[in-house]
Protein backbone atom coordinates (compact mmCIF):
# COMPACT_ATOMS: atom_id res chain seq x y z
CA UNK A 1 6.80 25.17 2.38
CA UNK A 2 6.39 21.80 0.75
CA UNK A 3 6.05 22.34 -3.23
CA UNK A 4 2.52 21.41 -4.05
CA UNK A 5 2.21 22.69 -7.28
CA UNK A 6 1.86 19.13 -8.94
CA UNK A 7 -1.71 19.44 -7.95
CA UNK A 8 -1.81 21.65 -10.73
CA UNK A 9 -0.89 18.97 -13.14
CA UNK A 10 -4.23 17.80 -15.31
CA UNK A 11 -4.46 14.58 -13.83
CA UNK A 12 -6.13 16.45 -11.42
CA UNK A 13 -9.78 17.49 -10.91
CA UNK A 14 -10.79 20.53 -8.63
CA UNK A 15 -12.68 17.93 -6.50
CA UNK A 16 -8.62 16.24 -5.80
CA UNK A 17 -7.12 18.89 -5.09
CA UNK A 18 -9.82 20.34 -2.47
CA UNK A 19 -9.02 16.85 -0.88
CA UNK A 20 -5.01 17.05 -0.78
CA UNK A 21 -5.66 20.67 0.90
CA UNK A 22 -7.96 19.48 3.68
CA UNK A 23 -6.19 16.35 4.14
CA UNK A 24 -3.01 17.90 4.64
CA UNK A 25 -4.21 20.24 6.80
CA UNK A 26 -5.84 17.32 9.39
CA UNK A 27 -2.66 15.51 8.98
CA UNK A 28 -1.06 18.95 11.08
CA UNK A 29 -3.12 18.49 13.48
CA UNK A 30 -3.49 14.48 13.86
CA UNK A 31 -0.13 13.38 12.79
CA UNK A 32 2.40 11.95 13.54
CA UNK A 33 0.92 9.25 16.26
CA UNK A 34 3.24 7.60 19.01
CA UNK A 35 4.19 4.19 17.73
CA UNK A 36 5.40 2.87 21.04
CA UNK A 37 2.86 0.07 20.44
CA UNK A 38 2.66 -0.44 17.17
CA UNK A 39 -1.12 -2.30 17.11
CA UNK A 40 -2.70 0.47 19.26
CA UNK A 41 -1.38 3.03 17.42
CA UNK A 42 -2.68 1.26 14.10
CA UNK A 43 -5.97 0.32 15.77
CA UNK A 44 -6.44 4.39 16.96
CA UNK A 45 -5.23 5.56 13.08
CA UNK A 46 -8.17 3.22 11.52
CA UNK A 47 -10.30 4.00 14.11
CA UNK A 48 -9.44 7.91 13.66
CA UNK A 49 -9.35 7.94 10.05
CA UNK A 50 -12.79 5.64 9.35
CA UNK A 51 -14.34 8.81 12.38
CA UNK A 52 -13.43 11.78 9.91
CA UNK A 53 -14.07 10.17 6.90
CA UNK A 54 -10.44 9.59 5.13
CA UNK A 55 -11.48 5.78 4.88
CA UNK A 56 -14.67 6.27 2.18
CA UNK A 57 -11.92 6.13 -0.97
CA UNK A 58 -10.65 3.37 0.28
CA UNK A 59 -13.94 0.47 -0.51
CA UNK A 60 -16.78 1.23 -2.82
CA UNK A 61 -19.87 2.89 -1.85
CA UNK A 62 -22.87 0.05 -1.38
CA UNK A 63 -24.93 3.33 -1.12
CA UNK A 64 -23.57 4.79 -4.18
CA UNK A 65 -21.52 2.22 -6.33
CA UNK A 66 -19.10 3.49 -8.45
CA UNK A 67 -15.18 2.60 -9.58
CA UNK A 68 -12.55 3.16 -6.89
CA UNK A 69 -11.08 6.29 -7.40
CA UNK A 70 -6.75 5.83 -7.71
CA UNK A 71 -5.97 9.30 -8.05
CA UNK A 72 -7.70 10.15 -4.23
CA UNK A 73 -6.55 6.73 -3.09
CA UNK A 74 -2.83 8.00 -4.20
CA UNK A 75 -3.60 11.42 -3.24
CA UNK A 76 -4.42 10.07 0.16
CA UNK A 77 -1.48 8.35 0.69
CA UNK A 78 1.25 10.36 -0.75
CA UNK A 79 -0.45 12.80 1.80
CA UNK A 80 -0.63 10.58 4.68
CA UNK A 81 2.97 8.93 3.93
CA UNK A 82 4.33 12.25 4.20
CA UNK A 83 3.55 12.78 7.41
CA UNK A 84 3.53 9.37 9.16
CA UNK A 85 4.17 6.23 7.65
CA UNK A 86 2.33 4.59 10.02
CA UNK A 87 -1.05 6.18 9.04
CA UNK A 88 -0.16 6.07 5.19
CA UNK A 89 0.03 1.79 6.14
CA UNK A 90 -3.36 1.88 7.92
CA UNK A 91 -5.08 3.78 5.14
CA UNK A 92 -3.55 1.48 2.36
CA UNK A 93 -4.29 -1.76 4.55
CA UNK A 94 -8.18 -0.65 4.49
CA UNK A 95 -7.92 -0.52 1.01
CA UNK A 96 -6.40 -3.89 -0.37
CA UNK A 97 -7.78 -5.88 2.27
CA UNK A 98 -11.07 -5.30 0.79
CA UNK A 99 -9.91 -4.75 -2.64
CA UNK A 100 -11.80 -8.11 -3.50
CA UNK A 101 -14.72 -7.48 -2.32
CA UNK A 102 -14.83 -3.72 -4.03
CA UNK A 103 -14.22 -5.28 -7.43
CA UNK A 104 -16.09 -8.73 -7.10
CA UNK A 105 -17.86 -9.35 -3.91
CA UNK A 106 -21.70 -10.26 -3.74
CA UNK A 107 -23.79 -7.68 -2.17
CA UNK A 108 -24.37 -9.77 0.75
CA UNK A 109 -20.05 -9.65 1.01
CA UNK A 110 -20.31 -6.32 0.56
CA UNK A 111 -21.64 -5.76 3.95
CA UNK A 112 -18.31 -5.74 5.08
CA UNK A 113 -17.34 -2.29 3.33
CA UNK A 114 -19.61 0.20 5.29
CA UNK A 115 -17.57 -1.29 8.31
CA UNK A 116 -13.94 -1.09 6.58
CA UNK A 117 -14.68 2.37 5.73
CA UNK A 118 -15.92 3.74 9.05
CA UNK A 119 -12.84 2.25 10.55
CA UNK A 120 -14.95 -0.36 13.01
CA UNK A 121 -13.34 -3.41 11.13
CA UNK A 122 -10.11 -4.07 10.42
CA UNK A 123 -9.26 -5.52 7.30
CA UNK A 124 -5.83 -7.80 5.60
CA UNK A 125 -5.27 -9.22 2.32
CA UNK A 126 -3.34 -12.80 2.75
CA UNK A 127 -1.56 -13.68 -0.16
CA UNK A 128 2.06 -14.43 0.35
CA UNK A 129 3.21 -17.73 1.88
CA UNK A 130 6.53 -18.74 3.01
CA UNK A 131 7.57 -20.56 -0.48
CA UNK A 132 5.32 -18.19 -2.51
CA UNK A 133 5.73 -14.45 -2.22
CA UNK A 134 5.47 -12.67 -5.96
CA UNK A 135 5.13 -16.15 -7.37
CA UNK A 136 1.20 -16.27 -6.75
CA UNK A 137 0.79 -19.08 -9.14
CA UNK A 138 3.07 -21.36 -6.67
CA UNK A 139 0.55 -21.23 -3.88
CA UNK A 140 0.45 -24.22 -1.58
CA UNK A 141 -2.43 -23.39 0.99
CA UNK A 142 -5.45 -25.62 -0.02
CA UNK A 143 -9.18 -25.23 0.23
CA UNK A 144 -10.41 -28.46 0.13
CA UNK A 145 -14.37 -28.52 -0.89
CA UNK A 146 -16.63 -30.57 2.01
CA UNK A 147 -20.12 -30.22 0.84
CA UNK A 148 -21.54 -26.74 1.55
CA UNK A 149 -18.51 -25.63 2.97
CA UNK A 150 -14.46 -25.35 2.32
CA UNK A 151 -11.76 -26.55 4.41
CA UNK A 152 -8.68 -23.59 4.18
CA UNK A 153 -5.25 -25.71 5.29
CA UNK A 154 -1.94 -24.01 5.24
CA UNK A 155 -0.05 -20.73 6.00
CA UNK A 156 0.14 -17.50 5.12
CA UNK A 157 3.31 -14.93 6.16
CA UNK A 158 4.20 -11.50 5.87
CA UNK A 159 0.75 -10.57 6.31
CA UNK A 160 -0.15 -6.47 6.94
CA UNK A 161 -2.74 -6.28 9.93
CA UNK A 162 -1.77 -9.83 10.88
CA UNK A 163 -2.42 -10.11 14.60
CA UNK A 164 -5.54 -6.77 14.80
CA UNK A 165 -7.03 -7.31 11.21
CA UNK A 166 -11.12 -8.27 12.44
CA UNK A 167 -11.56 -9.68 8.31
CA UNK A 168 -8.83 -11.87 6.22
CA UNK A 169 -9.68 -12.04 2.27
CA UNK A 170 -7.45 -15.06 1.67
CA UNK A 171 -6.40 -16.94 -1.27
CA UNK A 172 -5.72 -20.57 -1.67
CA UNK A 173 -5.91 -23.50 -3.98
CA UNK A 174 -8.95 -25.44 -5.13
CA UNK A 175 -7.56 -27.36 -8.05
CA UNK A 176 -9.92 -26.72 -10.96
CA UNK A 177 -6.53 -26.03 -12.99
CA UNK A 178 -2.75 -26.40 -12.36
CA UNK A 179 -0.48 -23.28 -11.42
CA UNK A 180 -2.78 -19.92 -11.52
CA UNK A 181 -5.92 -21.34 -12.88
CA UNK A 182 -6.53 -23.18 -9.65
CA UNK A 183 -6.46 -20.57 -6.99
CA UNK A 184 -10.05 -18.88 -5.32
CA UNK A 185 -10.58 -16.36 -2.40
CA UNK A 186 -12.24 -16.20 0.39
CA UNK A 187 -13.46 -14.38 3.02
CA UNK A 188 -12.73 -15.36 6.69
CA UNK A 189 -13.28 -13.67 9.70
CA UNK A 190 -10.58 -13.39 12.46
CA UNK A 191 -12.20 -15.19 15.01
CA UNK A 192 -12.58 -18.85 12.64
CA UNK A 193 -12.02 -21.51 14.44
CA UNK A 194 -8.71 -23.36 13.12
CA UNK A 195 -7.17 -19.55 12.30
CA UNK A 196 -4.29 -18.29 14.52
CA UNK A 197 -1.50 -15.82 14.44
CA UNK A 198 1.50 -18.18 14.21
CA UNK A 199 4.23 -15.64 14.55
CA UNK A 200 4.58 -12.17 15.07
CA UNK A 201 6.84 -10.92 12.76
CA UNK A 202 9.24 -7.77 13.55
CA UNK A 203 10.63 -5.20 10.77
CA UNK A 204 12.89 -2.27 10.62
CA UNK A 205 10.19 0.01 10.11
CA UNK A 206 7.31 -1.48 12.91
CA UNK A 207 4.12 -2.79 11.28
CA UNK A 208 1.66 -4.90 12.29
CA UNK A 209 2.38 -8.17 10.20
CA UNK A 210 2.15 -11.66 11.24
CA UNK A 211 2.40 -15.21 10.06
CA UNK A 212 -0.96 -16.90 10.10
CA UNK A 213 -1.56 -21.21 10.62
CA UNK A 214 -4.94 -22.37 9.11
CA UNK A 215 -5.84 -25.77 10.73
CA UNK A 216 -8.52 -27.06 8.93
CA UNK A 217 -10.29 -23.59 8.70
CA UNK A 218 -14.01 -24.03 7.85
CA UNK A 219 -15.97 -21.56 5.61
CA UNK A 220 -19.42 -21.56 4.29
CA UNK A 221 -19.37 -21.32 0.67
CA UNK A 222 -20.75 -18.09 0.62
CA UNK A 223 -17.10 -17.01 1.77
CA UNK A 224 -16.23 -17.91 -1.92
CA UNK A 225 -15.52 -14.32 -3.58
CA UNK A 226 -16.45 -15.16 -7.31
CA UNK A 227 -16.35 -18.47 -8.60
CA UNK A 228 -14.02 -21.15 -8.07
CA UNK A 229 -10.49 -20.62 -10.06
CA UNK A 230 -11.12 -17.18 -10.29
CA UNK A 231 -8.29 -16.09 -7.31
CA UNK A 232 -5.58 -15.01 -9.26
CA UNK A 233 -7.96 -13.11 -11.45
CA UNK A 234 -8.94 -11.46 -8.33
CA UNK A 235 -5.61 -10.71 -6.83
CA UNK A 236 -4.08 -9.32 -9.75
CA UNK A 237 -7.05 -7.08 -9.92
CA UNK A 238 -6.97 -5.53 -6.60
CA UNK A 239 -3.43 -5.31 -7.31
CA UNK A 240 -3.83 -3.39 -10.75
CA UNK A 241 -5.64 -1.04 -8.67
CA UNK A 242 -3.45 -0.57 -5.98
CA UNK A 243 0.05 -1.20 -7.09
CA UNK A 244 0.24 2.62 -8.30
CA UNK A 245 -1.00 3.64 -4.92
CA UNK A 246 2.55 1.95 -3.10
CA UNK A 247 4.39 4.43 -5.53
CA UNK A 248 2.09 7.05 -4.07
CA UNK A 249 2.91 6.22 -0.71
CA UNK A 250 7.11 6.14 -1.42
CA UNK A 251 6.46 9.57 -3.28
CA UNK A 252 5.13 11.14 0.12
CA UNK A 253 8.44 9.51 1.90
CA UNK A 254 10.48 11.08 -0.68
CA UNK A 255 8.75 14.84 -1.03
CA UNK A 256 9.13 14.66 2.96
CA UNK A 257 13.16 13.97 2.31
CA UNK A 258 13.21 16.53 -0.13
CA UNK A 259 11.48 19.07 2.05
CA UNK A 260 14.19 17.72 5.57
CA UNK A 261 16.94 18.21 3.21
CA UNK A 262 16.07 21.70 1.67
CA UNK A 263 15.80 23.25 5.44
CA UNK A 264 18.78 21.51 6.81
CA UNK A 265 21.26 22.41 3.71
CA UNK A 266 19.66 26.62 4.39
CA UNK A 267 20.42 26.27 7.88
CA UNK A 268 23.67 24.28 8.17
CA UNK A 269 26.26 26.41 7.56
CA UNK A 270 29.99 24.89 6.24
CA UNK A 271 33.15 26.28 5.46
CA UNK A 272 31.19 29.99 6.68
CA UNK A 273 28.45 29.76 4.10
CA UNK A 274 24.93 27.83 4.44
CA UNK A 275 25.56 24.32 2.93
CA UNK A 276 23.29 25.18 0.22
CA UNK A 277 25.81 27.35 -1.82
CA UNK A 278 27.95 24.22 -2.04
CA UNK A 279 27.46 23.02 -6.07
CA UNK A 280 28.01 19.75 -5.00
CA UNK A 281 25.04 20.26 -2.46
CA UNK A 282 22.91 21.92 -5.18
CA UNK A 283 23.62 18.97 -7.42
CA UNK A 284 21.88 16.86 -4.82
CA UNK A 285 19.29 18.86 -4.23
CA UNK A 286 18.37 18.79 -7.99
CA UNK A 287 18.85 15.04 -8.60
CA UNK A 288 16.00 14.41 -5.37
CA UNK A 289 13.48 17.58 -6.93
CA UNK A 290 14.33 15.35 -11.11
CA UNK A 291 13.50 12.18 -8.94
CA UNK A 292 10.46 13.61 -7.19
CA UNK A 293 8.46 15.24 -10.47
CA UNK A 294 9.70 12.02 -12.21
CA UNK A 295 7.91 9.66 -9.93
CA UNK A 296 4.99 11.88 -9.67
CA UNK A 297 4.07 11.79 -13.31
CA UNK A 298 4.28 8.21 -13.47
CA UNK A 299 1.92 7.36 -10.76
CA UNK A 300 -0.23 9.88 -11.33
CA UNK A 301 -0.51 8.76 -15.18
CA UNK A 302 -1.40 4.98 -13.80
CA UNK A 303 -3.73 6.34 -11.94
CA UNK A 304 -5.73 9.13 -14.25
CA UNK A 305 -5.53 6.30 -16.53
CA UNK A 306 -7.17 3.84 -14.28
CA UNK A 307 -10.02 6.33 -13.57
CA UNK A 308 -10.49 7.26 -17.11
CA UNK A 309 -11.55 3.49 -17.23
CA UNK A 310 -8.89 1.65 -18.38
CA UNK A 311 -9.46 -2.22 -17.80
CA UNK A 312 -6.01 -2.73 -16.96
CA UNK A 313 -3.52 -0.55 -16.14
CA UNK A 314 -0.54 -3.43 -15.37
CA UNK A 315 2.63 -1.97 -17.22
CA UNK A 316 1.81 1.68 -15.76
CA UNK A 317 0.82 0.79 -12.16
CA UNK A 318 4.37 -1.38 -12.51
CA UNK A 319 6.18 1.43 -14.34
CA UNK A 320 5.14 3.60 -11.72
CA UNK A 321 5.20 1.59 -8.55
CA UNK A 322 9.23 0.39 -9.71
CA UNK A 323 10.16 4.05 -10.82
CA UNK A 324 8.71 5.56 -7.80
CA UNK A 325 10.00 3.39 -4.96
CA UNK A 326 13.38 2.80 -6.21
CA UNK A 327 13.97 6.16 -6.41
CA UNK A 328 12.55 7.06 -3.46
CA UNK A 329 15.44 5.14 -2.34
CA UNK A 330 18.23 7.09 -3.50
CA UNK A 331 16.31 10.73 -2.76
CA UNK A 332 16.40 9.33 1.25
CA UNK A 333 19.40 7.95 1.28
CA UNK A 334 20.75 11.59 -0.43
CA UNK A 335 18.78 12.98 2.67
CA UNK A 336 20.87 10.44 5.03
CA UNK A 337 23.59 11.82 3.95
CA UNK A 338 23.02 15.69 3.63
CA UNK A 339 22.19 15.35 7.24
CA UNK A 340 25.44 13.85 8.22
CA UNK A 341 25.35 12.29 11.58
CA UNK A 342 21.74 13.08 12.52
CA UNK A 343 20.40 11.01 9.49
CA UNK A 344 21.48 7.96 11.50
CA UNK A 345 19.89 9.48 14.66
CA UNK A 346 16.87 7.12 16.34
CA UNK A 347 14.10 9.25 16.10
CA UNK A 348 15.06 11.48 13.33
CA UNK A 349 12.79 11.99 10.68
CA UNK A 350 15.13 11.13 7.98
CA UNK A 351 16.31 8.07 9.87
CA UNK A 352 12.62 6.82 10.08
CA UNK A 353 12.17 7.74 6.22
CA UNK A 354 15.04 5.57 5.92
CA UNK A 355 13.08 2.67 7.85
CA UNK A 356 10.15 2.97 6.16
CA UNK A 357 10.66 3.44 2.61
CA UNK A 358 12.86 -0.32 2.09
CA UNK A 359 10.01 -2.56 2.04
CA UNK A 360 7.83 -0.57 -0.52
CA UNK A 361 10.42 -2.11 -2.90
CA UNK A 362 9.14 -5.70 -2.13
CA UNK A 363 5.52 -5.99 -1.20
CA UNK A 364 3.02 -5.94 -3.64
CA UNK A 365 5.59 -7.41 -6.09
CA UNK A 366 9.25 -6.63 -5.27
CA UNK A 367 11.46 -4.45 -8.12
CA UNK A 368 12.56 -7.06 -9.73
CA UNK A 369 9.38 -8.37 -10.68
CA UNK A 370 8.11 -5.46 -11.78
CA UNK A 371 10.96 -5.02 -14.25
CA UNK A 372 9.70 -8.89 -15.55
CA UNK A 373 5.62 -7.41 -15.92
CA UNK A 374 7.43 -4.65 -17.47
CA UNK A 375 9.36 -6.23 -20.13
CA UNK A 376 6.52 -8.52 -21.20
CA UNK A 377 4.33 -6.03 -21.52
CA UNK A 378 6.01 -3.96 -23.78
CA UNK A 379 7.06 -6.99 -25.13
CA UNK A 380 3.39 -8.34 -25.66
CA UNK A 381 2.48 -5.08 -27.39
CA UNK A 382 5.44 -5.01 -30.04
């Protein structure tokens, strides 16, 4: 029985933990998905999800406006990743793709969200480009002003939802500064003329992700999401938010690890005794459950203290994402290894977990950068 006593932990209101329960229990029956083809099966989890309601957290309420809540958004996908990575990615996806418009879209922009959140439109978050993945402030795509309307040249890579995403927020340079100051968003539909999918890019753990070409892309200004220059504002915004959520989401990987490796060292048996009574075995076991709480405290601190209404929460959400995903790391590859040749197995849970968990420690700012936000942070507060 996975341990869920966390939920106990006062980060948590009644109202979260009524969610993890029900969640969990729709995840049983709905989860895992075949991922034979990867964009149908992401296509049927939005579509699924945005049906039974598991999208709402992920965009603000027009109806109801309110802060995003990070505690059910990390609830959600510690939940989800622990059952199917796959889902856990479609969830988050919904989320940051529309981050922007959540936190600074018009009301007319806006419009978008009732969509995003009843799974009927697909949404992506283009940041990275080929010479310019953490390094925002190196951004070469332009948007090129042209009376009423920009002009979006340039590519963007590495893209979640590239290829099936309906709605692209996408950042690029206007100039009104050098390096970060110069940088706006957008908001452009996947059907633009001058947009295509350039590549189709293949990982180790399947995800829809592409490389996109903008030709001479033409937007209405009323695409512009805030005012001009304020892009990297924006972005590091959505990612303040969200950053903690990606620890979430490696937490789920490595509770499901924990949980694999806790039945198979009960049941294995080794030298005429379950592999369990081994102290070496026990000493791994203890290092993944030390690794697990660890993790848990930090992201759920980033994000209690995001919802208490904290304008920034950059050295926690970066604390918590770097803590959390790095050692998810070692609990799975611990997992790999108390499960001997099976780990490696195609198909095997643990194998997958294995798949799934490397790239949390690069998107959304890779470990090493984290350690940089980190350091001046703590720095910048001496």
């Amino acid at each position: 029985m996975p341990d869920r006593s966390f939920l106990n932990w006062p980060f948590f209101e009644d109202r979260h933990r009524t969610l993890a329960e029900e969640l969990d229990a729709w995840c049983g029956k709905n989860l895992p998905v075949a991922h034979d083809d990867v964009d149908a099966a992401c296509r049927e989890l939005v579509a699924k999800l945005g049906q039974d309601g598991w999208l709402k957290p992920t965009a603000l309420d027009t109806e109801s406006p309110g802060p995003l809540d990070v505690r059910t958004l990390c609830l959600t996908r510690e939940t989800l990743a622990r059952h199917d990575g796959l889902a856990d990615f479609a969830f988050a996806m919904q989320g940051l793709g529309t981050g922007a418009l959540s936190l600074f879209g018009t009301p007319e922009q806006q419009r978008w969200l009732a969509k995003t959140r009843a799974g009927k439109t697909i949404s992506a978050f283009a940041l990275s480009e080929p010479r310019s993945g953490s390094d925002v402030a190196n951004m070469e795509m332009t948007a090129t002003r042209d009376g009423d309307d920009y002009v979006l040249s340039g590519e963007k890579t590495w893209i979640s939802n590239g290829g099936i995403a309906d709605l692209y927020v996408v950042f690029a340079r206007t100039g009104e500064a050098p390096g970060a100051k110069g940088l706006s968003a957008f908001i452009v539909p996947a059907d633009t003329k001058g947009l295509t999918i350039a590549e189709r890019l293949e990982v180790i753990a399947p995800h829809p992700l592409a490389r996109l070409s903008f030709d001479n892309v033409r937007v209405p200004g009323s695409a512009l999401i805030g005012k001009p220059g304020d892009g990297f504002r924006i972005a590091m915004s959505v990612l303040d938010v969200f950053r903690s959520t990606v620890g979430a989401a490696a937490l789920g990987f490595a509770r499901r690890a924990l949980d694999e490796s806790i039945k198979r060292v009960a049941e294995r048996k080794l030298f005429g005794a379950a592999m369990g009574e081994l102290q070496m075995v026990q000493g791994h076991i203890a290092d993944m459950a030390l690794d697990v709480d660890a993790a848990a405290l930090l992201v759920y601190r980033a994000a209690w203290t995001k919802d208490m209404g904290a304008a920034r929460v950059t050295r926690e959400a970066a604390m918590a994402k770097l803590f959390a995903t790095d050692k998810a790391q070692e609990v799975i590859d611990k997992a790999v290894q108390l499960h001997g040749g099976d780990g490696v197995r195609k198909g095997h849970i643990v194998e997958s977990l294995y798949r799934e968990i490397r790239a949390l420690r690069i998107y959304e700012g890779a470990s090493d950068v984290q350690k940089v936000v980190i350091a001046r942070q703590v720095m910048g507060a001496a």
